[in-house]
C-alpha atoms as a PDB file:
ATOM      1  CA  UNK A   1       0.000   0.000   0.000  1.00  0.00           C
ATOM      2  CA  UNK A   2       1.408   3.339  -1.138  1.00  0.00           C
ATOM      3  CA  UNK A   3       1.840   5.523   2.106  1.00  0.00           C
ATOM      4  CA  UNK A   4       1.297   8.704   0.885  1.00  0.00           C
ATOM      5  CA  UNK A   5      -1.655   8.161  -0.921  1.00  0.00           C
ATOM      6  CA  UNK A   6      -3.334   7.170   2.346  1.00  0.00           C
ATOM      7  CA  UNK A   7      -1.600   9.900   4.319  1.00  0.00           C
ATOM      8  CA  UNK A   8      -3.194  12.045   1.527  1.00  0.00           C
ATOM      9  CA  UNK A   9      -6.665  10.795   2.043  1.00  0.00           C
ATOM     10  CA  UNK A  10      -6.226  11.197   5.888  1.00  0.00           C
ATOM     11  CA  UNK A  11      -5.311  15.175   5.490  1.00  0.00           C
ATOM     12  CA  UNK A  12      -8.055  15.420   2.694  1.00  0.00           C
ATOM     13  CA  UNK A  13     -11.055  13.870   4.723  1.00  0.00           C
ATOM     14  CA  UNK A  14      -9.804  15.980   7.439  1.00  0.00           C
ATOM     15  CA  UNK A  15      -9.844  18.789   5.734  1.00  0.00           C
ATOM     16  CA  UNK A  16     -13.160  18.191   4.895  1.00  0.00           C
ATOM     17  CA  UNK A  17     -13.940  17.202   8.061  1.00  0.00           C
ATOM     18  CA  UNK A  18     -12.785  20.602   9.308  1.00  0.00           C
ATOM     19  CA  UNK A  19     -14.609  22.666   6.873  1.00  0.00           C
ATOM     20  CA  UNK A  20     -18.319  20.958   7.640  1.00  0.00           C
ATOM     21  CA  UNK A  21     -17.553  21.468  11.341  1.00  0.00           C
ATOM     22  CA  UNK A  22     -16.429  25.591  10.444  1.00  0.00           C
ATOM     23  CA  UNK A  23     -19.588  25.493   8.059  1.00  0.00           C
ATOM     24  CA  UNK A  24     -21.999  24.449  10.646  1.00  0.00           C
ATOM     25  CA  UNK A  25     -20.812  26.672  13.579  1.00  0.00           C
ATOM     26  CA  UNK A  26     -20.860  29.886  11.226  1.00  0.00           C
ATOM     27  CA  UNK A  27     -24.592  28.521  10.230  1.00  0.00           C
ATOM     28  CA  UNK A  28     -25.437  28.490  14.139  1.00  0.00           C
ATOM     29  CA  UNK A  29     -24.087  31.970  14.630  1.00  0.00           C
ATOM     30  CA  UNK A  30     -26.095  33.096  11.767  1.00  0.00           C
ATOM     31  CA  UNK A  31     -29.259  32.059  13.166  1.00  0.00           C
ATOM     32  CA  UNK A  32     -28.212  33.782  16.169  1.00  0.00           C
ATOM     33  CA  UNK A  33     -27.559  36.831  14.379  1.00  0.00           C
ATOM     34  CA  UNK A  34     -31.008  36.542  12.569  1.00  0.00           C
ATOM     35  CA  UNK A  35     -33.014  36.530  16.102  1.00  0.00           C
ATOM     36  CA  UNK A  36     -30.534  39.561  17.481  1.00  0.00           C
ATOM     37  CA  UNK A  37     -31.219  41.774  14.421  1.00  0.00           C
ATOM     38  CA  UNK A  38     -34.786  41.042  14.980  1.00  0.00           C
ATOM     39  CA  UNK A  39     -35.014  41.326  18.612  1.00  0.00           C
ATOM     40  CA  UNK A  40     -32.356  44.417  18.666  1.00  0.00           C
ATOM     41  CA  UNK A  41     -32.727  45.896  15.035  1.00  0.00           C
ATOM     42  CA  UNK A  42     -29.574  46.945  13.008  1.00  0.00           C
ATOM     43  CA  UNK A  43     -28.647  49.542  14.935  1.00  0.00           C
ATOM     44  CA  UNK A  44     -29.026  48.280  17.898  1.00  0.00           C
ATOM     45  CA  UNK A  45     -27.403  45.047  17.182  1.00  0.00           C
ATOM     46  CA  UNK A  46     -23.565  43.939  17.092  1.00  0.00           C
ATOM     47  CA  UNK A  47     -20.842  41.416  17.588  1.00  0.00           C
ATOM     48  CA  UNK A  48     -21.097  41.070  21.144  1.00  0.00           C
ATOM     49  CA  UNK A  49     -24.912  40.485  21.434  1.00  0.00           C
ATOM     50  CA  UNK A  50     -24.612  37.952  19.079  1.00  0.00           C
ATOM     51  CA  UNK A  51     -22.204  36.000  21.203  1.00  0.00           C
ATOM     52  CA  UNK A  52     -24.339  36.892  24.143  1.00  0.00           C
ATOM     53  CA  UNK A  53     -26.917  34.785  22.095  1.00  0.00           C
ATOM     54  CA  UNK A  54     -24.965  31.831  21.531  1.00  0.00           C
ATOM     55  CA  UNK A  55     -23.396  32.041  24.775  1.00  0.00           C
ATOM     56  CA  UNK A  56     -19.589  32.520  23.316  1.00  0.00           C
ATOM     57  CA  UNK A  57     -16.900  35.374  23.736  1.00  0.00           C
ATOM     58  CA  UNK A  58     -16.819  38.017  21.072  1.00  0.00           C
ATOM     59  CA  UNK A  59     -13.364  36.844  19.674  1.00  0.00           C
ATOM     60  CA  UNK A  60     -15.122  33.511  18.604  1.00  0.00           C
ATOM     61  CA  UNK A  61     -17.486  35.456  16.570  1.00  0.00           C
ATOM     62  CA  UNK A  62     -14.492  37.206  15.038  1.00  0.00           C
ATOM     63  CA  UNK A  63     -12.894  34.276  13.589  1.00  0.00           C
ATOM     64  CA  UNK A  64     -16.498  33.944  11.529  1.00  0.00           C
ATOM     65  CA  UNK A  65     -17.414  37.776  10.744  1.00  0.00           C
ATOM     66  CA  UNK A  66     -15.007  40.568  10.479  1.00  0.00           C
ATOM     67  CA  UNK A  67     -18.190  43.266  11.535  1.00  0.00           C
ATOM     68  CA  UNK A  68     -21.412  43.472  11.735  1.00  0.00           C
ATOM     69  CA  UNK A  69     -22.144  44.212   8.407  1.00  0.00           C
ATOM     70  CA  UNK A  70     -20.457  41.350   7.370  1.00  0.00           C
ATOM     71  CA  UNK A  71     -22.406  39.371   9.309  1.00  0.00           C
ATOM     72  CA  UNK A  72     -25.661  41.266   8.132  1.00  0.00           C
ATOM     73  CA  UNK A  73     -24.744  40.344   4.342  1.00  0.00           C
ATOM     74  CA  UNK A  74     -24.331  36.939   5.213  1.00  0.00           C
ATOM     75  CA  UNK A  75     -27.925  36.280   7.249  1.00  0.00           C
ATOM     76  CA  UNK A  76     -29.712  38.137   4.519  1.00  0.00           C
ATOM     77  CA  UNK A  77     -27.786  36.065   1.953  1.00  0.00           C
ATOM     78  CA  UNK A  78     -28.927  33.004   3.125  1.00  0.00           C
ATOM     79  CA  UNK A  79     -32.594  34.341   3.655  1.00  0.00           C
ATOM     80  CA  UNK A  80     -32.811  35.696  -0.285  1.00  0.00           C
ATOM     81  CA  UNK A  81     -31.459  32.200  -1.207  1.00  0.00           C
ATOM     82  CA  UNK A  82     -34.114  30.629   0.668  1.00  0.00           C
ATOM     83  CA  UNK A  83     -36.346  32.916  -1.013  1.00  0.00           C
ATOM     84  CA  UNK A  84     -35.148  31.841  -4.422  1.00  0.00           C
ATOM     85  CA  UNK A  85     -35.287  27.918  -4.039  1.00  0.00           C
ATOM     86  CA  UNK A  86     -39.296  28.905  -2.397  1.00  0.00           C
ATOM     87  CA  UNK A  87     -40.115  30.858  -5.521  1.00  0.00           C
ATOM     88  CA  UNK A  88     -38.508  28.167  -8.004  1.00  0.00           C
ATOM     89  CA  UNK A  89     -40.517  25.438  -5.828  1.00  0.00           C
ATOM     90  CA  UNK A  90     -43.521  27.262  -6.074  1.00  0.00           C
ATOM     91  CA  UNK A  91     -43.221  28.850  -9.851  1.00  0.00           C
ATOM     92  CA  UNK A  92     -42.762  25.122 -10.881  1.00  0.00           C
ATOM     93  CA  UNK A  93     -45.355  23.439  -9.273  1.00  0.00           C
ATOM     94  CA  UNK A  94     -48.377  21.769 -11.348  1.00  0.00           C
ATOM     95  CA  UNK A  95     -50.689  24.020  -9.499  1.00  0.00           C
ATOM     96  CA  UNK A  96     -52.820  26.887 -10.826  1.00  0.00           C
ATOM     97  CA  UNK A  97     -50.766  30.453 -11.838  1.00  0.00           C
ATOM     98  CA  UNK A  98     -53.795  31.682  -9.189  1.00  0.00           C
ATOM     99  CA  UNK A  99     -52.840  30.183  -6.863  1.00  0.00           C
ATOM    100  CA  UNK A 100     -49.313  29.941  -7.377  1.00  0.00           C
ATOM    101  CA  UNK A 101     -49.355  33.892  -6.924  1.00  0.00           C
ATOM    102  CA  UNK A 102     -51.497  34.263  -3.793  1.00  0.00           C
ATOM    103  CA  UNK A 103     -48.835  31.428  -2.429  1.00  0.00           C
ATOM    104  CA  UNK A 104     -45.806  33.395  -3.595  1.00  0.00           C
ATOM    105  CA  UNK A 105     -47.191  36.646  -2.056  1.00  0.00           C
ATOM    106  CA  UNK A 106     -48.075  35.065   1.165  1.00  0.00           C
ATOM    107  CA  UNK A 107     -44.401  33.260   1.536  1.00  0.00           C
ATOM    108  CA  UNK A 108     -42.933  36.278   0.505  1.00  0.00           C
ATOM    109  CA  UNK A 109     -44.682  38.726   3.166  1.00  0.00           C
ATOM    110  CA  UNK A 110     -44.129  36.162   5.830  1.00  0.00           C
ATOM    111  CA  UNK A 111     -40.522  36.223   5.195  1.00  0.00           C
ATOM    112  CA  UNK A 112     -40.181  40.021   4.934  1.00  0.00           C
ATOM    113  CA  UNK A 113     -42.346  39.711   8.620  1.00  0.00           C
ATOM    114  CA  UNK A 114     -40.347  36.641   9.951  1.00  0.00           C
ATOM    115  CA  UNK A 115     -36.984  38.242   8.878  1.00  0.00           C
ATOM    116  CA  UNK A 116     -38.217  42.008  10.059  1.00  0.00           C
ATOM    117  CA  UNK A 117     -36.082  44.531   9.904  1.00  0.00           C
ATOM    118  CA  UNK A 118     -33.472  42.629   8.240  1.00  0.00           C
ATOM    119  CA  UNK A 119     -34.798  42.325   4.632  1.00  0.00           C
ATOM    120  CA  UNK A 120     -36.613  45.820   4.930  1.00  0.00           C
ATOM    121  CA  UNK A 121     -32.398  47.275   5.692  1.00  0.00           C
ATOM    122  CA  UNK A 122     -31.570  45.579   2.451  1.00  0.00           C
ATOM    123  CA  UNK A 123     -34.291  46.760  -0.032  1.00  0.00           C
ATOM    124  CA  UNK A 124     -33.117  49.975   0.166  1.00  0.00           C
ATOM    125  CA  UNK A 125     -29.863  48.938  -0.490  1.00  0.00           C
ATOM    126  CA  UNK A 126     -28.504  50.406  -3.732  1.00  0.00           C
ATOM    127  CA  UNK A 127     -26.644  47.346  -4.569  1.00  0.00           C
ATOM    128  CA  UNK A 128     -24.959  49.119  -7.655  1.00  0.00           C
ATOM    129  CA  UNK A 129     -23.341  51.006  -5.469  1.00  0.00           C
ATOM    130  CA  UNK A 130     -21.946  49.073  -3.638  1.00  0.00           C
ATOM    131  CA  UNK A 131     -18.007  48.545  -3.842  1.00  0.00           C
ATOM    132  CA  UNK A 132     -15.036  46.665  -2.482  1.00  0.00           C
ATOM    133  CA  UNK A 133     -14.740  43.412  -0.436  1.00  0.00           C
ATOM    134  CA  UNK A 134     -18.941  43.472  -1.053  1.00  0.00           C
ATOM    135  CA  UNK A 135     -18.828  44.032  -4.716  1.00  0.00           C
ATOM    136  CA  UNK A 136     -19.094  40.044  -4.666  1.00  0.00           C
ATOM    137  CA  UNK A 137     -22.149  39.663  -2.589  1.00  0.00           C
ATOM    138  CA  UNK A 138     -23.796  42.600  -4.370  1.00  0.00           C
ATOM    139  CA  UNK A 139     -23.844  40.348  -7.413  1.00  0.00           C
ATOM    140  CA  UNK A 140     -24.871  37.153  -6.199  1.00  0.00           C
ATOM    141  CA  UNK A 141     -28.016  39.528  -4.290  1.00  0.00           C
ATOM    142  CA  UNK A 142     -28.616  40.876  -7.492  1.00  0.00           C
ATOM    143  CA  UNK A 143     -28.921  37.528  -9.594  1.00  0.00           C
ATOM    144  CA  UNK A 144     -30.889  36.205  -6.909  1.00  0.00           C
ATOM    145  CA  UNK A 145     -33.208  38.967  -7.233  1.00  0.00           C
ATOM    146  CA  UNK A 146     -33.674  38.000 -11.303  1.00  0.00           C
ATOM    147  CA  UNK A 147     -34.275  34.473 -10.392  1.00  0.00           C
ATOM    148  CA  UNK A 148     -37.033  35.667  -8.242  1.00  0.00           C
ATOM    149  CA  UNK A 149     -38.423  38.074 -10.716  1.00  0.00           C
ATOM    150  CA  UNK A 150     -38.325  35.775 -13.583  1.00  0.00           C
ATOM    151  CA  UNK A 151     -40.360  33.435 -11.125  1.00  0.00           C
ATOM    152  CA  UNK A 152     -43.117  35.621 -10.920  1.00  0.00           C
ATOM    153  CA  UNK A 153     -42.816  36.923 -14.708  1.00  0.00           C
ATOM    154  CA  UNK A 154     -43.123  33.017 -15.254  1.00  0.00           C
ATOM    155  CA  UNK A 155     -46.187  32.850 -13.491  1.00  0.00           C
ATOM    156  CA  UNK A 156     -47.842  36.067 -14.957  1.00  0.00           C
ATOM    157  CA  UNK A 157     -46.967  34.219 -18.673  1.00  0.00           C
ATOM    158  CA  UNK A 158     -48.759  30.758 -17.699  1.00  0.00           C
ATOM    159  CA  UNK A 159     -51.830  32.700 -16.533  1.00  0.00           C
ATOM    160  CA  UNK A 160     -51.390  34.844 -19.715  1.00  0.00           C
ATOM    161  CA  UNK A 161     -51.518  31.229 -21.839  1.00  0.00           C
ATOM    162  CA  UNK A 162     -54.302  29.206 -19.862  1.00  0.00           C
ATOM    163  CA  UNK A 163     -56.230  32.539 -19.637  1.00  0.00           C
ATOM    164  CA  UNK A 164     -57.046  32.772 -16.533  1.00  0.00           C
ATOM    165  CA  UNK A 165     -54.861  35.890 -16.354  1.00  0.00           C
ATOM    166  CA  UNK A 166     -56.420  38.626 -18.423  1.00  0.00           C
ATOM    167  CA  UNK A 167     -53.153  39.969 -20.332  1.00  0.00           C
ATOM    168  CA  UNK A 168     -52.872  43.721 -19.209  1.00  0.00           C
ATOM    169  CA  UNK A 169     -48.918  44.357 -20.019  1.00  0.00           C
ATOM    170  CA  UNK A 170     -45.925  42.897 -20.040  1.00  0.00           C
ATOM    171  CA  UNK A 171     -45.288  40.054 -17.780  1.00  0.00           C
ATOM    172  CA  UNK A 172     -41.980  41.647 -16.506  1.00  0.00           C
ATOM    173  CA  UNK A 173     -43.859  45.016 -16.115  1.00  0.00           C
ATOM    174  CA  UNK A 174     -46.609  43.323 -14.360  1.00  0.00           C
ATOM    175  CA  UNK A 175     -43.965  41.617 -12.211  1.00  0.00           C
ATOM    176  CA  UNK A 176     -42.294  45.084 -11.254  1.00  0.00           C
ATOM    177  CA  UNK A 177     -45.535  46.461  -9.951  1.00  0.00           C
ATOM    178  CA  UNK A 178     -46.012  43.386  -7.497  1.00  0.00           C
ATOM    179  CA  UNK A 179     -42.089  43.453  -6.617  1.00  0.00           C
ATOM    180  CA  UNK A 180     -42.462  47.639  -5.738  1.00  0.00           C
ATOM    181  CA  UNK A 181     -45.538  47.167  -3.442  1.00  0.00           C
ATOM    182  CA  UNK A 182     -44.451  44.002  -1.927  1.00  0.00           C
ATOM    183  CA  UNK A 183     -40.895  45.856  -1.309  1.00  0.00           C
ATOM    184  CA  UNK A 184     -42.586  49.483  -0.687  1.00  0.00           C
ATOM    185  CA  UNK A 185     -43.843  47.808   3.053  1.00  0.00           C
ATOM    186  CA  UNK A 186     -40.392  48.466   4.330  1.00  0.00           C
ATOM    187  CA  UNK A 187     -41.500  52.217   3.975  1.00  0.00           C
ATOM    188  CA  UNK A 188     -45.038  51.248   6.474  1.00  0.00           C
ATOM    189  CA  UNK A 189     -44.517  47.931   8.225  1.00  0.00           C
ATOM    190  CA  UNK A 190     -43.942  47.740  12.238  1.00  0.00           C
ATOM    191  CA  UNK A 191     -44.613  44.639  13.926  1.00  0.00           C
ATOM    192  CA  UNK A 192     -46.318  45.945  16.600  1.00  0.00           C
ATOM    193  CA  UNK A 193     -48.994  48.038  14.743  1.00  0.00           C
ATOM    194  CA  UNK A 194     -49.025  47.206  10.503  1.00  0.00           C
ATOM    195  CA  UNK A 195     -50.543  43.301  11.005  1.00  0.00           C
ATOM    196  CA  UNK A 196     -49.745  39.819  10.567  1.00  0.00           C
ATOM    197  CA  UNK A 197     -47.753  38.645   7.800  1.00  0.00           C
ATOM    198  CA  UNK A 198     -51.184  36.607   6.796  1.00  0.00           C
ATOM    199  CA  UNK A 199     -53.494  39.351   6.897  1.00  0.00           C
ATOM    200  CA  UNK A 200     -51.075  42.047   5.000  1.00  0.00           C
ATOM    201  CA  UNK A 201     -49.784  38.636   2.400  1.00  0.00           C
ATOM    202  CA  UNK A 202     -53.960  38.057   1.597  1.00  0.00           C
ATOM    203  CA  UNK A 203     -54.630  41.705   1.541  1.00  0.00           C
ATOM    204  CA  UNK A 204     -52.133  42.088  -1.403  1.00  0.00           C
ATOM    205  CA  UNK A 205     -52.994  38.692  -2.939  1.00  0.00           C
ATOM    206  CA  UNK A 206     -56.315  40.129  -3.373  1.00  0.00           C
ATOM    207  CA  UNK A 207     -54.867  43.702  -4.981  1.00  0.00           C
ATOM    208  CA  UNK A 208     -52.919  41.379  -7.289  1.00  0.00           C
ATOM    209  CA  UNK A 209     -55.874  38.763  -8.180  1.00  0.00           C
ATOM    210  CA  UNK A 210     -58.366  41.211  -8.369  1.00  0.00           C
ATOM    211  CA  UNK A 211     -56.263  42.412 -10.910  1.00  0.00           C
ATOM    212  CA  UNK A 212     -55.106  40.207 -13.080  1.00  0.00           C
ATOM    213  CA  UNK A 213     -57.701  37.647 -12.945  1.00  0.00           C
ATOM    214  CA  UNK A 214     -59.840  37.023 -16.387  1.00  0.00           C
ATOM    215  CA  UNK A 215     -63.371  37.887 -15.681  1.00  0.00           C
ATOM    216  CA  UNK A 216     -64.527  35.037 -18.709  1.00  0.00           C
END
């Protein structure tokens, strides 16, 4: 048996082994960091009150996050990829485009309410400005942003073709309306006085439906 070889499989599986472990304690601090920025808000949250949360000193967080904004652009990463893979699920489904909307406008209000302030901070992010050591998370945001609009474009264009959307306008212009009012909440929404994320998700499935709904 060659030595090396299996020395080389030893390093390489630890390696890996190492990695998963790193991978799964940054994923627990990020779901720490999700409930602080909720709990605390942006401002009020930081470094330290995260590893208050997870019951760790604030040089362990360090070795995961340089800041706090780096740690903001990560936990909002992983929510707008969550985001994505729900719209894809839901865009491809063998359900109705009806109700494939109302169930895309419901998930996504819930998730603007479950993840409150967090995704509300980041739609008024100008992510064409942004610059430097984020100029590589600004473009994955951004192309997960397409894949979610060209879910709902996709949906508007099956209703369009089974007519049971009446065809008012362009799919993607269609799409851009829904996008600015669902995003537009971030200029209105408090917890504690704007409602649930089911009553505000129904209210604006309704708006929506009412709209584009065929009346034949």
């Amino acid at each position: 048996m060659d030595t090396k070889s299996v020395i080389g499989r030893r390093r390489s599986s630890a390696r890996k082994e190492a990695r998963a472990s790193y991978e799964n304690r940054k994923a627990e601090i990020s779901e720490a960091a999700v409930r602080v920025f909720h709990r605390l808000g942006y401002q009020g949250a930081s470094l330290s009150a995260v590893a208050a949360e997870i019951g760790v000193d604030r040089a362990t967080i360090y070795y995961y996050f340089s800041s706090k904004e780096d740690m903001f652009d990560e936990v909002v990463r992983s929510v707008l990829e969550e985001n994505e893979r729900l719209a894809k699920r839901i865009a491809g489904s063998d359900i109705s485009p009806r109700r494939k909307m109302r169930e895309l406008l419901m998930a996504f209000m819930t998730s603007y309410v479950d993840n409150y302030p967090l995704l509300h901070i980041y739609v008024r992010e100008d992510l064409t400005k942004v610059q430097g050591k984020r100029s590589d998370w600004s473009l994955h945001m951004r192309n997960l942003n397409r894949n979610i609009e060209n879910c709902f474009v996709e949906i508007i264009e099956q209703g369009y073709a089974d007519g049971s959307f009446r065809r008012m306008g362009a799919a993607r212009t269609v799409t851009y309306g829904i996008l600015g009012m669902l995003n537009w909440s971030h200029r209105w929404f408090n917890p504690n006085r704007s409602g649930g994320a089911e009553e505000i998700g129904n209210t604006f499935a309704e708006l929506v439906l009412g709209g584009l709904e065929s009346p034949y």
